[in-house]
Structures are given as structure tokens and as C-alpha cells.
PDB file of N, CA and C in Angstrom:
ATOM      1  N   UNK A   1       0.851  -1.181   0.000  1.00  0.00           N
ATOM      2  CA  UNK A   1       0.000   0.000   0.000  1.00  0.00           C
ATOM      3  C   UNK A   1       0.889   1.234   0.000  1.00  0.00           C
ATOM      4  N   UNK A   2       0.949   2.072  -0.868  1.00  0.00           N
ATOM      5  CA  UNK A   2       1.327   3.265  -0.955  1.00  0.00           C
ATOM      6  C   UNK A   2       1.325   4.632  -0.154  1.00  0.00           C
ATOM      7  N   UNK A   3       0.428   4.507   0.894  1.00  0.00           N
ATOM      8  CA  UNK A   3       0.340   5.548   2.201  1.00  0.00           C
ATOM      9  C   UNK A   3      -0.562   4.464   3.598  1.00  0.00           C
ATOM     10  N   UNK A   4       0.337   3.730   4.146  1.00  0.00           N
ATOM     11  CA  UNK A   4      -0.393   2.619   5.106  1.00  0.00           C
ATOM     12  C   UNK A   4      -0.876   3.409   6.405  1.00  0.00           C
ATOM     13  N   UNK A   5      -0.652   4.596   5.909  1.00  0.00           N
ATOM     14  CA  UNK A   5      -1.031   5.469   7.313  1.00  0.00           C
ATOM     15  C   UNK A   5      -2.263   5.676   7.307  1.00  0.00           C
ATOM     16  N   UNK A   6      -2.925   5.572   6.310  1.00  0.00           N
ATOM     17  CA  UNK A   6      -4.057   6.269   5.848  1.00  0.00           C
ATOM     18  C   UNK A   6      -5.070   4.450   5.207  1.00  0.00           C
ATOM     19  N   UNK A   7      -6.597   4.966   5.930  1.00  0.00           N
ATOM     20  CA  UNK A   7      -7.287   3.808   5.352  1.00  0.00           C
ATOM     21  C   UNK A   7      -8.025   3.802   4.789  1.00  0.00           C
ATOM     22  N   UNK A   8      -8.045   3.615   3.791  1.00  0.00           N
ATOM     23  CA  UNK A   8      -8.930   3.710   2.321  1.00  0.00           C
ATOM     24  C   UNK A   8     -10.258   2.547   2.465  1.00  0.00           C
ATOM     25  N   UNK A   9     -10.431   1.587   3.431  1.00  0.00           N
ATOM     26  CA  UNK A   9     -11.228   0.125   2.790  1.00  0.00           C
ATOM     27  C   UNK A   9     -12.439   0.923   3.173  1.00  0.00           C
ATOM     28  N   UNK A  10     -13.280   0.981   2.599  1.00  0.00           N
ATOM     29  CA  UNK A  10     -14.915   1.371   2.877  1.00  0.00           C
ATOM     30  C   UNK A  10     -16.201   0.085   2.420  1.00  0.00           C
ATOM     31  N   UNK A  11     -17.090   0.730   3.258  1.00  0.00           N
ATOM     32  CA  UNK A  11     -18.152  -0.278   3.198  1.00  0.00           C
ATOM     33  C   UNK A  11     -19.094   0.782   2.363  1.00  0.00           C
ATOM     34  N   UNK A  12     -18.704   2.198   2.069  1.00  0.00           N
ATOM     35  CA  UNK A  12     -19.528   3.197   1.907  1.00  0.00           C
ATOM     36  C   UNK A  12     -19.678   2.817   0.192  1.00  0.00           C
ATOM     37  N   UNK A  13     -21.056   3.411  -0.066  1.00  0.00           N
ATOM     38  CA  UNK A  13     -21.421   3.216  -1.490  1.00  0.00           C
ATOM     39  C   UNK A  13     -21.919   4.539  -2.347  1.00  0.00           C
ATOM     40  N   UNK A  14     -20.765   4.569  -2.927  1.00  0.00           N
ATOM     41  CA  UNK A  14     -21.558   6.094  -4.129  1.00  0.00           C
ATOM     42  C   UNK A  14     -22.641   6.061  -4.571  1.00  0.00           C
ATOM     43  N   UNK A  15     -23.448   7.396  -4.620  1.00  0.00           N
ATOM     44  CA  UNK A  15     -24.760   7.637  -5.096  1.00  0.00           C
ATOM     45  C   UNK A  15     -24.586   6.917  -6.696  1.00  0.00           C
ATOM     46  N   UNK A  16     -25.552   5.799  -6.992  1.00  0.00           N
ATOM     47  CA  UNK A  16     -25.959   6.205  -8.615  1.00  0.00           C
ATOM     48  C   UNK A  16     -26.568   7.321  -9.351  1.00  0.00           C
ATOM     49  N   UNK A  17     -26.193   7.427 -10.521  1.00  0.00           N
ATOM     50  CA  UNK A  17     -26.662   8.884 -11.240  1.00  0.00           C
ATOM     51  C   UNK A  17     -25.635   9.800 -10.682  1.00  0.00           C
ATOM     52  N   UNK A  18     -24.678  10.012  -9.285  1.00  0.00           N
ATOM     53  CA  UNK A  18     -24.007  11.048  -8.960  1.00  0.00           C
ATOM     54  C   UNK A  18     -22.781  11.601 -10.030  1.00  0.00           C
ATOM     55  N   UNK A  19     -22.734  12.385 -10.252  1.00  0.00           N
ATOM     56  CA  UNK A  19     -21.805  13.340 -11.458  1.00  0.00           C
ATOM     57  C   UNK A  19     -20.804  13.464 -11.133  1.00  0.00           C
ATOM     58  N   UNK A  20     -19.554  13.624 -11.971  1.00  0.00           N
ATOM     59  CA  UNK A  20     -18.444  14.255 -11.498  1.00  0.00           C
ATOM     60  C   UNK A  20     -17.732  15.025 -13.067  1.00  0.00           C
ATOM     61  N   UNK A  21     -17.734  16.387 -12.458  1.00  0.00           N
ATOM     62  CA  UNK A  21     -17.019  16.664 -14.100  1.00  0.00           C
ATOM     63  C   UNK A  21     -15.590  17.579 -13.346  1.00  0.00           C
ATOM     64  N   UNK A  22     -14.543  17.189 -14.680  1.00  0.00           N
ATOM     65  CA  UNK A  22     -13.310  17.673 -14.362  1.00  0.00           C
ATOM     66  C   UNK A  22     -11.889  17.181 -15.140  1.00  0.00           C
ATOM     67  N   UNK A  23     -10.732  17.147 -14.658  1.00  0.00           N
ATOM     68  CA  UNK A  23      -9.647  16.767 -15.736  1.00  0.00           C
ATOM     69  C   UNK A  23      -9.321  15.454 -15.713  1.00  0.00           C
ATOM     70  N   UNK A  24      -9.426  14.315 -16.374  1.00  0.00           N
ATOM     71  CA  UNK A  24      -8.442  13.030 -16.308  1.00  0.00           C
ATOM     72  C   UNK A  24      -7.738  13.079 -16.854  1.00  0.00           C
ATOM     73  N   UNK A  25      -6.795  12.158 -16.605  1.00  0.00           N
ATOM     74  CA  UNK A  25      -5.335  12.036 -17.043  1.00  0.00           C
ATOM     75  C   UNK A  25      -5.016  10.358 -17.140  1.00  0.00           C
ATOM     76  N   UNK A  26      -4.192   9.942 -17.352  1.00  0.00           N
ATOM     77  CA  UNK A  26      -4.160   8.186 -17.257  1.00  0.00           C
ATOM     78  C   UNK A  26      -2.665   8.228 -16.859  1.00  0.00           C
ATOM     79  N   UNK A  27      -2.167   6.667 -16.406  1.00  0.00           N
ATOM     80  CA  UNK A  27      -1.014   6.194 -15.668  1.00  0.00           C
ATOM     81  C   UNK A  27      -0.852   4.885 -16.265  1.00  0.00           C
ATOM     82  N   UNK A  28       0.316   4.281 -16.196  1.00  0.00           N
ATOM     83  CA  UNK A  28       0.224   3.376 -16.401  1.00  0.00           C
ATOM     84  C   UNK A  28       1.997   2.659 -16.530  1.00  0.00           C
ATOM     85  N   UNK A  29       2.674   2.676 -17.230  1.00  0.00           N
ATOM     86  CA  UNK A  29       3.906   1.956 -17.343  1.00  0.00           C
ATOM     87  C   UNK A  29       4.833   2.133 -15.936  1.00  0.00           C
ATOM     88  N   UNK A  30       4.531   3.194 -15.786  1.00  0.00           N
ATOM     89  CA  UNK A  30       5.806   3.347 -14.113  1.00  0.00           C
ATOM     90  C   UNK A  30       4.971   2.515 -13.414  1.00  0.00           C
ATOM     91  N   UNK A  31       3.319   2.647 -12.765  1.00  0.00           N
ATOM     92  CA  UNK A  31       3.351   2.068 -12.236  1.00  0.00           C
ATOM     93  C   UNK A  31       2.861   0.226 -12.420  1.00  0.00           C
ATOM     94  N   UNK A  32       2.557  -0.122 -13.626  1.00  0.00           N
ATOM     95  CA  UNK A  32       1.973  -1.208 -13.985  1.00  0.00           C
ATOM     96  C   UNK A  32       3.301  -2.894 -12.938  1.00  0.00           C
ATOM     97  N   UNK A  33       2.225  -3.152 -12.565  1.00  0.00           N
ATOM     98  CA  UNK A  33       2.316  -4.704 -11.523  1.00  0.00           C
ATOM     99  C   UNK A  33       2.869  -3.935 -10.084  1.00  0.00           C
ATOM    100  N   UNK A  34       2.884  -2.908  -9.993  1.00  0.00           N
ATOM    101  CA  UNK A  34       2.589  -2.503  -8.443  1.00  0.00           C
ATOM    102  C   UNK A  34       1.410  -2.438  -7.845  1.00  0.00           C
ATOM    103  N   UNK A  35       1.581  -2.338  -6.574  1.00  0.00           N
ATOM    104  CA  UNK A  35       0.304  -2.429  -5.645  1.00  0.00           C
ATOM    105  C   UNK A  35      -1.023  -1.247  -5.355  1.00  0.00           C
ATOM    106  N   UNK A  36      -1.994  -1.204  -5.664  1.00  0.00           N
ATOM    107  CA  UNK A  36      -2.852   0.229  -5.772  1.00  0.00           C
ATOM    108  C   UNK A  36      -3.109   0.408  -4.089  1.00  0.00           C
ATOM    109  N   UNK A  37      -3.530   1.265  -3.871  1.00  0.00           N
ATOM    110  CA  UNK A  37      -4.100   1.647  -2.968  1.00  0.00           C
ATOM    111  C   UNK A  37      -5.441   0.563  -1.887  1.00  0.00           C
ATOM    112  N   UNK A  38      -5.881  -0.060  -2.791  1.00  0.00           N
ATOM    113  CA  UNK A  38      -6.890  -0.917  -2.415  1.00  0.00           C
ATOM    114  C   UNK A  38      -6.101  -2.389  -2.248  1.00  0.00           C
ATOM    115  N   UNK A  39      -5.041  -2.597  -2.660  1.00  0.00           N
ATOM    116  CA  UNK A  39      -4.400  -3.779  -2.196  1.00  0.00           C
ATOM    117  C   UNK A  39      -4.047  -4.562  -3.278  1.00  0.00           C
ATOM    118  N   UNK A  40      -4.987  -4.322  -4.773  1.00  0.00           N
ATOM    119  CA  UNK A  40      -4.706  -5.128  -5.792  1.00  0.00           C
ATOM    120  C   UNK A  40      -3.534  -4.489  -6.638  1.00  0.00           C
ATOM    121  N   UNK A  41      -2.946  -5.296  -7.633  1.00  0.00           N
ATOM    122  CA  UNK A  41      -1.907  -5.402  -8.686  1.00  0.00           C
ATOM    123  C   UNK A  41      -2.433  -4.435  -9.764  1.00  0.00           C
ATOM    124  N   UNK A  42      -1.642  -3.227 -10.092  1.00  0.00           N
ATOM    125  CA  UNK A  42      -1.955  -2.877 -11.196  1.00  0.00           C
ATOM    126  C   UNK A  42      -1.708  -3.155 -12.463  1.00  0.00           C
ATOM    127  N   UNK A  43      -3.056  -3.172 -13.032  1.00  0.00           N
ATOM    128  CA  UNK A  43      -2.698  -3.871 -14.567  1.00  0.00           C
ATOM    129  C   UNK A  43      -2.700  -2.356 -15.463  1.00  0.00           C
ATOM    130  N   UNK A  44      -2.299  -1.963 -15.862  1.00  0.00           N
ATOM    131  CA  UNK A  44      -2.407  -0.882 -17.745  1.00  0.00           C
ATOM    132  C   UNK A  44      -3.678  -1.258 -18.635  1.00  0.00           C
ATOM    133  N   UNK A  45      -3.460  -2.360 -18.260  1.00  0.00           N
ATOM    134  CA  UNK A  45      -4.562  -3.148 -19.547  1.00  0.00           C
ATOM    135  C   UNK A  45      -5.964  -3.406 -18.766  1.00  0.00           C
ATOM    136  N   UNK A  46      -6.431  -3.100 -17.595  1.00  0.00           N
ATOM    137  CA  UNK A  46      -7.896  -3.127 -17.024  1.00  0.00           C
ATOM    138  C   UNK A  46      -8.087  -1.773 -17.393  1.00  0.00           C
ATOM    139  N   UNK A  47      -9.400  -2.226 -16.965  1.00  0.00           N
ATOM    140  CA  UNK A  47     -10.120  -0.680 -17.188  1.00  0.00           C
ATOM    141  C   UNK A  47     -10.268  -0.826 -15.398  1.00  0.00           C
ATOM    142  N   UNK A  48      -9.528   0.478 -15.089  1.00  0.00           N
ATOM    143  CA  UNK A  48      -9.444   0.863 -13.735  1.00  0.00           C
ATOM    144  C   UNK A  48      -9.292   2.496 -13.688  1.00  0.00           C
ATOM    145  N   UNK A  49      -9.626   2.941 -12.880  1.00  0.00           N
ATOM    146  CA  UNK A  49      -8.736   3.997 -12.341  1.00  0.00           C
ATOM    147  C   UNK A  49      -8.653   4.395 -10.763  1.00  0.00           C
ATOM    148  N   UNK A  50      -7.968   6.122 -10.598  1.00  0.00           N
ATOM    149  CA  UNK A  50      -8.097   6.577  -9.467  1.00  0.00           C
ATOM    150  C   UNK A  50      -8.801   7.671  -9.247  1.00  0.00           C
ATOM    151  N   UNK A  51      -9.153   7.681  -7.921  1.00  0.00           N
ATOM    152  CA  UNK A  51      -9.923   8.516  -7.475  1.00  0.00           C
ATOM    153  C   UNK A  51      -9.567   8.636  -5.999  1.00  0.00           C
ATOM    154  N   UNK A  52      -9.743  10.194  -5.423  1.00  0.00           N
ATOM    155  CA  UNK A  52      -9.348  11.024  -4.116  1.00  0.00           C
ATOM    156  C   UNK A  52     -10.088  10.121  -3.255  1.00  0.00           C
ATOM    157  N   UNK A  53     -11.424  10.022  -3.216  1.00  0.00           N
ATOM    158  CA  UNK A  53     -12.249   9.335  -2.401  1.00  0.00           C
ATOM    159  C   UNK A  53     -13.544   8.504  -2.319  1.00  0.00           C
ATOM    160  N   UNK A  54     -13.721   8.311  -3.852  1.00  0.00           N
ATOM    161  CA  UNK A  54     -15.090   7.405  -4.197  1.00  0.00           C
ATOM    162  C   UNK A  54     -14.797   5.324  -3.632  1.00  0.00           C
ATOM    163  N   UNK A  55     -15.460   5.389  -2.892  1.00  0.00           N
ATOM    164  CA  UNK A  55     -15.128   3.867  -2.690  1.00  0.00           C
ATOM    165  C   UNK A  55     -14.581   2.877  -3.650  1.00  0.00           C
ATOM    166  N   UNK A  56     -13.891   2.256  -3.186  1.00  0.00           N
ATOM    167  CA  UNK A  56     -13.207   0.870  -4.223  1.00  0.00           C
ATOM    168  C   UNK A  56     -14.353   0.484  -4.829  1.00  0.00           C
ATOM    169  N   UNK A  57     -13.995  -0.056  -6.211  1.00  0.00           N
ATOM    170  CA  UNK A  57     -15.340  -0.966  -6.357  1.00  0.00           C
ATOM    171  C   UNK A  57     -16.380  -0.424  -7.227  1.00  0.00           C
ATOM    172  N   UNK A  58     -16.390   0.893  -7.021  1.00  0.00           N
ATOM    173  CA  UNK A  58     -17.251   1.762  -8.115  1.00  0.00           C
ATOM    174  C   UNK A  58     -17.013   1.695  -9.090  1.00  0.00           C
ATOM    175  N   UNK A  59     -17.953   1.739 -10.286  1.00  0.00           N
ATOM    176  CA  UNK A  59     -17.918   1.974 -11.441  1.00  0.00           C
ATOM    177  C   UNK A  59     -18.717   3.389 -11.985  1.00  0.00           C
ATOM    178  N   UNK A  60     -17.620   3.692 -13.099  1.00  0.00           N
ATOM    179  CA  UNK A  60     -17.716   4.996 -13.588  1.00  0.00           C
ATOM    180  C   UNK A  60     -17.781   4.637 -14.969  1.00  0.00           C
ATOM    181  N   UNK A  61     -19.053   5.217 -15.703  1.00  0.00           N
ATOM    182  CA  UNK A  61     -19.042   5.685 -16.830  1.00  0.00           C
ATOM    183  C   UNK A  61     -18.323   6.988 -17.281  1.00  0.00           C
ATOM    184  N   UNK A  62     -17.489   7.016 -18.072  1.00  0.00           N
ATOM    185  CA  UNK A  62     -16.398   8.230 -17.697  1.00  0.00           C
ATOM    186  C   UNK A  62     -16.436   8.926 -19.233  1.00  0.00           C
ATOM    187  N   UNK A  63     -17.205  10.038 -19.631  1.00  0.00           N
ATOM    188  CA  UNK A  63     -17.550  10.523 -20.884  1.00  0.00           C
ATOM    189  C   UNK A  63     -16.395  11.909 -21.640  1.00  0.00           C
ATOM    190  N   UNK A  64     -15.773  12.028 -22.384  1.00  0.00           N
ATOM    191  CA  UNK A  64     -15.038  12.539 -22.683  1.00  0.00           C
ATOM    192  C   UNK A  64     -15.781  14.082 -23.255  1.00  0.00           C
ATOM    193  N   UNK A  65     -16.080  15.142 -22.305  1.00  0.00           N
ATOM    194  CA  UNK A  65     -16.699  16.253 -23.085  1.00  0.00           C
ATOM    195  C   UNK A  65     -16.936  16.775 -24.567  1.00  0.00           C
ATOM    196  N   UNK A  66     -15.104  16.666 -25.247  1.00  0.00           N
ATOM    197  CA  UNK A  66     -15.179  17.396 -26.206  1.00  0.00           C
ATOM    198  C   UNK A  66     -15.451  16.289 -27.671  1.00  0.00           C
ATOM    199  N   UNK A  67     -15.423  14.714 -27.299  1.00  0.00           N
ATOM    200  CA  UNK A  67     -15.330  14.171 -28.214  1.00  0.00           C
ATOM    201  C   UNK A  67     -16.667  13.034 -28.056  1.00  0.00           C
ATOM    202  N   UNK A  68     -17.565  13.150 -27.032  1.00  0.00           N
ATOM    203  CA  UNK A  68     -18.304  12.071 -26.344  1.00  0.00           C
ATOM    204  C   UNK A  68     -18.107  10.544 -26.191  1.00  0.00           C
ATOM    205  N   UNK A  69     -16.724  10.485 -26.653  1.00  0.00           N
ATOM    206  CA  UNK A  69     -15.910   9.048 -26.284  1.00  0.00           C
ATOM    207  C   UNK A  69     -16.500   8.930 -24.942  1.00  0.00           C
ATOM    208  N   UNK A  70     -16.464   7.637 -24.737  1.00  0.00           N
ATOM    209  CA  UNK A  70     -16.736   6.570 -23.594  1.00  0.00           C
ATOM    210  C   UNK A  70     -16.167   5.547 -23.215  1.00  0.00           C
ATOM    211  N   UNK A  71     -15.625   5.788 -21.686  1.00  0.00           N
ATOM    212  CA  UNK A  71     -15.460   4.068 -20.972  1.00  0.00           C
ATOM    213  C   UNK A  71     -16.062   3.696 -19.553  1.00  0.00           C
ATOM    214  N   UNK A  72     -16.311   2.394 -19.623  1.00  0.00           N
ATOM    215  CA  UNK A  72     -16.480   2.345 -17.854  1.00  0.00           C
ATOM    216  C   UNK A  72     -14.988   1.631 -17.308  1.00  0.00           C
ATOM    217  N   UNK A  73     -14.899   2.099 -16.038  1.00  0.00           N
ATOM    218  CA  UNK A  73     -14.095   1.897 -15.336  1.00  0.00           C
ATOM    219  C   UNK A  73     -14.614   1.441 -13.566  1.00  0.00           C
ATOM    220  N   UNK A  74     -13.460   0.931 -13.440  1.00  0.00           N
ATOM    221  CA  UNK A  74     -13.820   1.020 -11.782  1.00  0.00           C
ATOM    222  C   UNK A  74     -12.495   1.287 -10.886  1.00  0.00           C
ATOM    223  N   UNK A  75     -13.052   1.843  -9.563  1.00  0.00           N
ATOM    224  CA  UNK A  75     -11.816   2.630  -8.925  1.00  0.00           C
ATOM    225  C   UNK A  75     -11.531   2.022  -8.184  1.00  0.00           C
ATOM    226  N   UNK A  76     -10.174   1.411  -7.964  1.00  0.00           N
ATOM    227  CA  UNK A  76      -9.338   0.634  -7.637  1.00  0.00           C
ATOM    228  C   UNK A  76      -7.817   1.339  -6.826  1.00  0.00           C
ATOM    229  N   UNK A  77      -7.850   2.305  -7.094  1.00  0.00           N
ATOM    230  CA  UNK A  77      -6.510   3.207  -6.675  1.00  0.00           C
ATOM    231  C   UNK A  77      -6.672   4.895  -6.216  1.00  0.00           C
ATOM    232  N   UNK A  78      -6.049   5.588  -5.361  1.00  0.00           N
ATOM    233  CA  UNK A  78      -5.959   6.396  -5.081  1.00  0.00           C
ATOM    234  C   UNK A  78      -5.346   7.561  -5.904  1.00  0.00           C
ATOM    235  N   UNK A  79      -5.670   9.048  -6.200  1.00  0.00           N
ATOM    236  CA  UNK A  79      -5.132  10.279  -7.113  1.00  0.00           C
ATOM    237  C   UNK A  79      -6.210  10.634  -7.516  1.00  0.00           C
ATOM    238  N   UNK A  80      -6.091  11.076  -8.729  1.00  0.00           N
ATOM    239  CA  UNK A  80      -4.739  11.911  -8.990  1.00  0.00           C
ATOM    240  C   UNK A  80      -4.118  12.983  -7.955  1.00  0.00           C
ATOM    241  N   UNK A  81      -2.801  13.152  -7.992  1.00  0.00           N
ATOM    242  CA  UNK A  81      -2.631  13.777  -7.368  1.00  0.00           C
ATOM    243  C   UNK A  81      -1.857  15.383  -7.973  1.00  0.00           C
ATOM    244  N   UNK A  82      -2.268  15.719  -9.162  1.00  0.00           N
ATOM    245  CA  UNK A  82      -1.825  16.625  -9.738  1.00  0.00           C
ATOM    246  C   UNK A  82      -3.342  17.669  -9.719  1.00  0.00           C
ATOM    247  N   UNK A  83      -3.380  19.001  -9.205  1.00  0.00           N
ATOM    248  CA  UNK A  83      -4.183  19.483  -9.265  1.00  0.00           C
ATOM    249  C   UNK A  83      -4.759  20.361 -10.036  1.00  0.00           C
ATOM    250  N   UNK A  84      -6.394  19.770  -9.736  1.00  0.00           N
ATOM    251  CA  UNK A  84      -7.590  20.459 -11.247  1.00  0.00           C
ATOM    252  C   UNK A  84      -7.443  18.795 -11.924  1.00  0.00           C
ATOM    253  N   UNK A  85      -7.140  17.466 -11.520  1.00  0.00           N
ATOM    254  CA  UNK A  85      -7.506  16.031 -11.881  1.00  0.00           C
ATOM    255  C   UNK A  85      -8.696  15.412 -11.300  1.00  0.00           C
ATOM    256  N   UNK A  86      -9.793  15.049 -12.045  1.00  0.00           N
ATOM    257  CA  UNK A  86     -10.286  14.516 -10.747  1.00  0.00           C
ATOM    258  C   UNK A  86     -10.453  12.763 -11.109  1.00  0.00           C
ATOM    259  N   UNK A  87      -9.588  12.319 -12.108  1.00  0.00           N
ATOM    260  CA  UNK A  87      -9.240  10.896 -12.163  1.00  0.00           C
ATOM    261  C   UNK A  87      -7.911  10.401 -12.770  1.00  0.00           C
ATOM    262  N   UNK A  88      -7.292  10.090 -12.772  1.00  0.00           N
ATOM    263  CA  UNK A  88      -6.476   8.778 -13.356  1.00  0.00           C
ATOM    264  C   UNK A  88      -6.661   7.510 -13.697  1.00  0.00           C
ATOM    265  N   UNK A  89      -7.039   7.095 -14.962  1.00  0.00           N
ATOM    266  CA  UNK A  89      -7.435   6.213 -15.976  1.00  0.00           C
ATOM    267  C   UNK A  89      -6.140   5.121 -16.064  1.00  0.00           C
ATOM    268  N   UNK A  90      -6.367   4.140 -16.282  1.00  0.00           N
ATOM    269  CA  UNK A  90      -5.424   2.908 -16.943  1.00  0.00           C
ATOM    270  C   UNK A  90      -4.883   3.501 -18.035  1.00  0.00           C
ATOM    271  N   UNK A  91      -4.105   3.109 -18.638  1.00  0.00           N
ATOM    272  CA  UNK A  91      -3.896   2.847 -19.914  1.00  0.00           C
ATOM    273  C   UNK A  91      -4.796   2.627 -21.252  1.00  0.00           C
ATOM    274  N   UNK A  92      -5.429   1.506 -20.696  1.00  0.00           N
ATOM    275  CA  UNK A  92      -6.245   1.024 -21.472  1.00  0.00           C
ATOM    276  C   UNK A  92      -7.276   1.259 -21.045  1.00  0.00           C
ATOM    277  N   UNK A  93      -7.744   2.464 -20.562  1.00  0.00           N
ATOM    278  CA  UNK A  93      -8.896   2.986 -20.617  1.00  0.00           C
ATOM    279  C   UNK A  93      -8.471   4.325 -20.887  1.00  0.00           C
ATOM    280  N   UNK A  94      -7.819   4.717 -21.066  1.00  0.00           N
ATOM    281  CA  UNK A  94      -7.475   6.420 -21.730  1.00  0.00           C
ATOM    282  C   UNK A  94      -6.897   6.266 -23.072  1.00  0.00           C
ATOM    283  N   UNK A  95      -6.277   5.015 -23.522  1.00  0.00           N
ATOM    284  CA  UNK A  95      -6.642   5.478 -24.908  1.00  0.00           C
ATOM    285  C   UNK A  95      -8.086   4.916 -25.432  1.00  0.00           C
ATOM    286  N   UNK A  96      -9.118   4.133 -25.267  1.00  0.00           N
ATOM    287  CA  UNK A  96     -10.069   4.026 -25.627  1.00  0.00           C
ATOM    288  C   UNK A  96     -11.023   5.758 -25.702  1.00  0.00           C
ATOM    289  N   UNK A  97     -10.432   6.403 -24.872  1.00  0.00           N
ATOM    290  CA  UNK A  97     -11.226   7.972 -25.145  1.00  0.00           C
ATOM    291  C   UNK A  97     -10.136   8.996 -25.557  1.00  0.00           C
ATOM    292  N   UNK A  98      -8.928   8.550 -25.813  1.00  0.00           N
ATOM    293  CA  UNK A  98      -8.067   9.699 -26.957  1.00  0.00           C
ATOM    294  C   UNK A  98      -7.146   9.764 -25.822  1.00  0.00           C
ATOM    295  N   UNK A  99      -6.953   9.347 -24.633  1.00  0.00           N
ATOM    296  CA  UNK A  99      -5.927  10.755 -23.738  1.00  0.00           C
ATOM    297  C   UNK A  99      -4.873  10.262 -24.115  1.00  0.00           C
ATOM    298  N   UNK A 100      -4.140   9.191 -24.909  1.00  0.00           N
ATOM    299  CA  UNK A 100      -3.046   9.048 -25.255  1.00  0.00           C
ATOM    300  C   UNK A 100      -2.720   9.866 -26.490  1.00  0.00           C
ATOM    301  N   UNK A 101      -2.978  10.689 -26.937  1.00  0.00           N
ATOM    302  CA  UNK A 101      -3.165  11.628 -28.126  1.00  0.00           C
ATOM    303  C   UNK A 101      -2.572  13.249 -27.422  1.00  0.00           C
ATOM    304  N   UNK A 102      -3.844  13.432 -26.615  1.00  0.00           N
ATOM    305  CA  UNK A 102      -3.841  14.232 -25.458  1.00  0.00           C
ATOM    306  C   UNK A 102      -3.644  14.596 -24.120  1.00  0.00           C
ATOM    307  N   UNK A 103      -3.281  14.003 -23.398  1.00  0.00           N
ATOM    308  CA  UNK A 103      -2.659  13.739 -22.581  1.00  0.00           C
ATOM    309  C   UNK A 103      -3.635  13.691 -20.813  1.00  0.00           C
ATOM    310  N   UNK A 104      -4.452  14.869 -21.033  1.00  0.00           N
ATOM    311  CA  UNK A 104      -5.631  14.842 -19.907  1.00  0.00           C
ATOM    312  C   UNK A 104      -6.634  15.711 -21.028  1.00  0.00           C
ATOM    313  N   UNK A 105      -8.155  15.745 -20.495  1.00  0.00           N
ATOM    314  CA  UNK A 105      -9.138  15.777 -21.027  1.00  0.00           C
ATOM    315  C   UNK A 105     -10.349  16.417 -20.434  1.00  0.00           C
ATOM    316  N   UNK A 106     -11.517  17.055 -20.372  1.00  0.00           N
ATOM    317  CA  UNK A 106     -12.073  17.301 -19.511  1.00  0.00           C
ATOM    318  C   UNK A 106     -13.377  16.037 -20.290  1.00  0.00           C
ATOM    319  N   UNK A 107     -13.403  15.539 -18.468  1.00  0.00           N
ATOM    320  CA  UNK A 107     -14.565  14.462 -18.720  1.00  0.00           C
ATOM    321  C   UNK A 107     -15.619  14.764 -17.872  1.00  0.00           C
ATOM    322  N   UNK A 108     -16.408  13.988 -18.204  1.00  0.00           N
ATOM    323  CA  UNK A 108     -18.032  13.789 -17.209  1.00  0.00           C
ATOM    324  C   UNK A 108     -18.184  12.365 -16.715  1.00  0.00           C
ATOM    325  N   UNK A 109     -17.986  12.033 -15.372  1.00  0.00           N
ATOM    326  CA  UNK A 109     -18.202  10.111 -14.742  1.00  0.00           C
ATOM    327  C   UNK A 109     -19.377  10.683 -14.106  1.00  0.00           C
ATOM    328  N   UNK A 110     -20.211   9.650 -14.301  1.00  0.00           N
ATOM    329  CA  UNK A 110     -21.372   9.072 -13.920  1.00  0.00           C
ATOM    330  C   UNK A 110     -21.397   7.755 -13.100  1.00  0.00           C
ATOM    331  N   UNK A 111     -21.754   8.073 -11.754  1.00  0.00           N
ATOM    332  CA  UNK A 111     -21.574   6.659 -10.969  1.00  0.00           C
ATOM    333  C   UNK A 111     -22.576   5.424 -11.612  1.00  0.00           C
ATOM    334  N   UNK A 112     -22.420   4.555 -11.776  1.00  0.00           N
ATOM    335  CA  UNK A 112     -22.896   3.600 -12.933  1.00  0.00           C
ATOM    336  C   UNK A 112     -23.317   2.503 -11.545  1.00  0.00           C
ATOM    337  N   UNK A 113     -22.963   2.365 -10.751  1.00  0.00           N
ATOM    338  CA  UNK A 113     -22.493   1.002 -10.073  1.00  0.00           C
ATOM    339  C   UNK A 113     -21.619   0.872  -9.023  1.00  0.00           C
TER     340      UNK A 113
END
């Protein structure tokens, strides 16, 4: 775990329908087969990302404003931590909506699940 000081495991469950609009960005080769925040192995190639504080486990429909690209994801890891982010995408879920082109994006997630 990457900050063991701090405890991330929740029983808590995000609103469905709840919104989130703002910048993603994606991660992936530095940290790919290290440990996320939630305890699992990061893969590049899931559709995962991070998030400041939405429970593990969620799924996000994650809509790309300017291009209405789409992925779902689920949050598995803690960040971004660069500010005005309000996710960090896999790999393989940021280029399915361009950010490997572009690098961050302004999106719209929709708690799905």
C-alpha cells in the first residue's frame, strides 16, 4: 500500500446517477504490476482507475466532453494527485477515449455502479 497510514477500505457506497465533471489524465507503465491503494496489482490493460475518495469498487461511466468518447471503469486506486484532476485512468482505458493523443481531457463520470 502506498500511504499505510491512511485507510482507504470502505463499506460506503456512491450515489448512482451522482456526477463528477473535471480533468483526467491516465497512468500506467511506471506504475503497472505494483500495488494500488486498495491492495490489488496494477494492470495498464484493465479498465481501472483513481480517485481522491469514491469507494473501491465503483464503477464509472467516464464521458469525454469534447469528443463524447466513452469508458467504464472502476476505482481501484488512489489520485490523482496533480491538481484540477479529478481521475487517473489505466492505460487502457485512456486510450479508448483519446488521452493518449492528449494527454488529460475534460470528462463527465457518472456513478454507474
Amino acid at each position: 500500500m502506498r500511504f499505510p497510514e491512511k485507510q482507504y477500505a470502505s463499506k460506503e457506497k456512491a450515489e448512482i446517477g451522482a456526477k463528477l465533471q473535471g480533468e483526467a489524465s491516465y497512468y500506467g507503465p511506471g506504475f503497472h504490476g505494483k500495488q494500488t491503494a486498495s491492495g490489488e496489482i496494477f494492470n495498464q490493460n484493465d479498465y481501472t482507475c483513481a480517485h481522491k475518495s469514491l469507494p473501491f469498487g465503483t464503477k464509472l461511466k467516464v464521458v469525454r466532453d469534447d469528443t463524447g468518447a466513452s469508458v467504464v471503469v472502476r476505482v481501484n486506486d488512489r489520485g490523482p494527485y496533480v491538481d484540477g484532476r479529478i481521475l487517473d485512468l489505466s492505460v487502457a482505458a485512456g486510450k479508448d477515449i483519446g488521452l493518449d493523443k492528449v494527454g488529460h481531457a475534460k470528462v463527465t463520470a457518472t456513478v454507474i455502479e
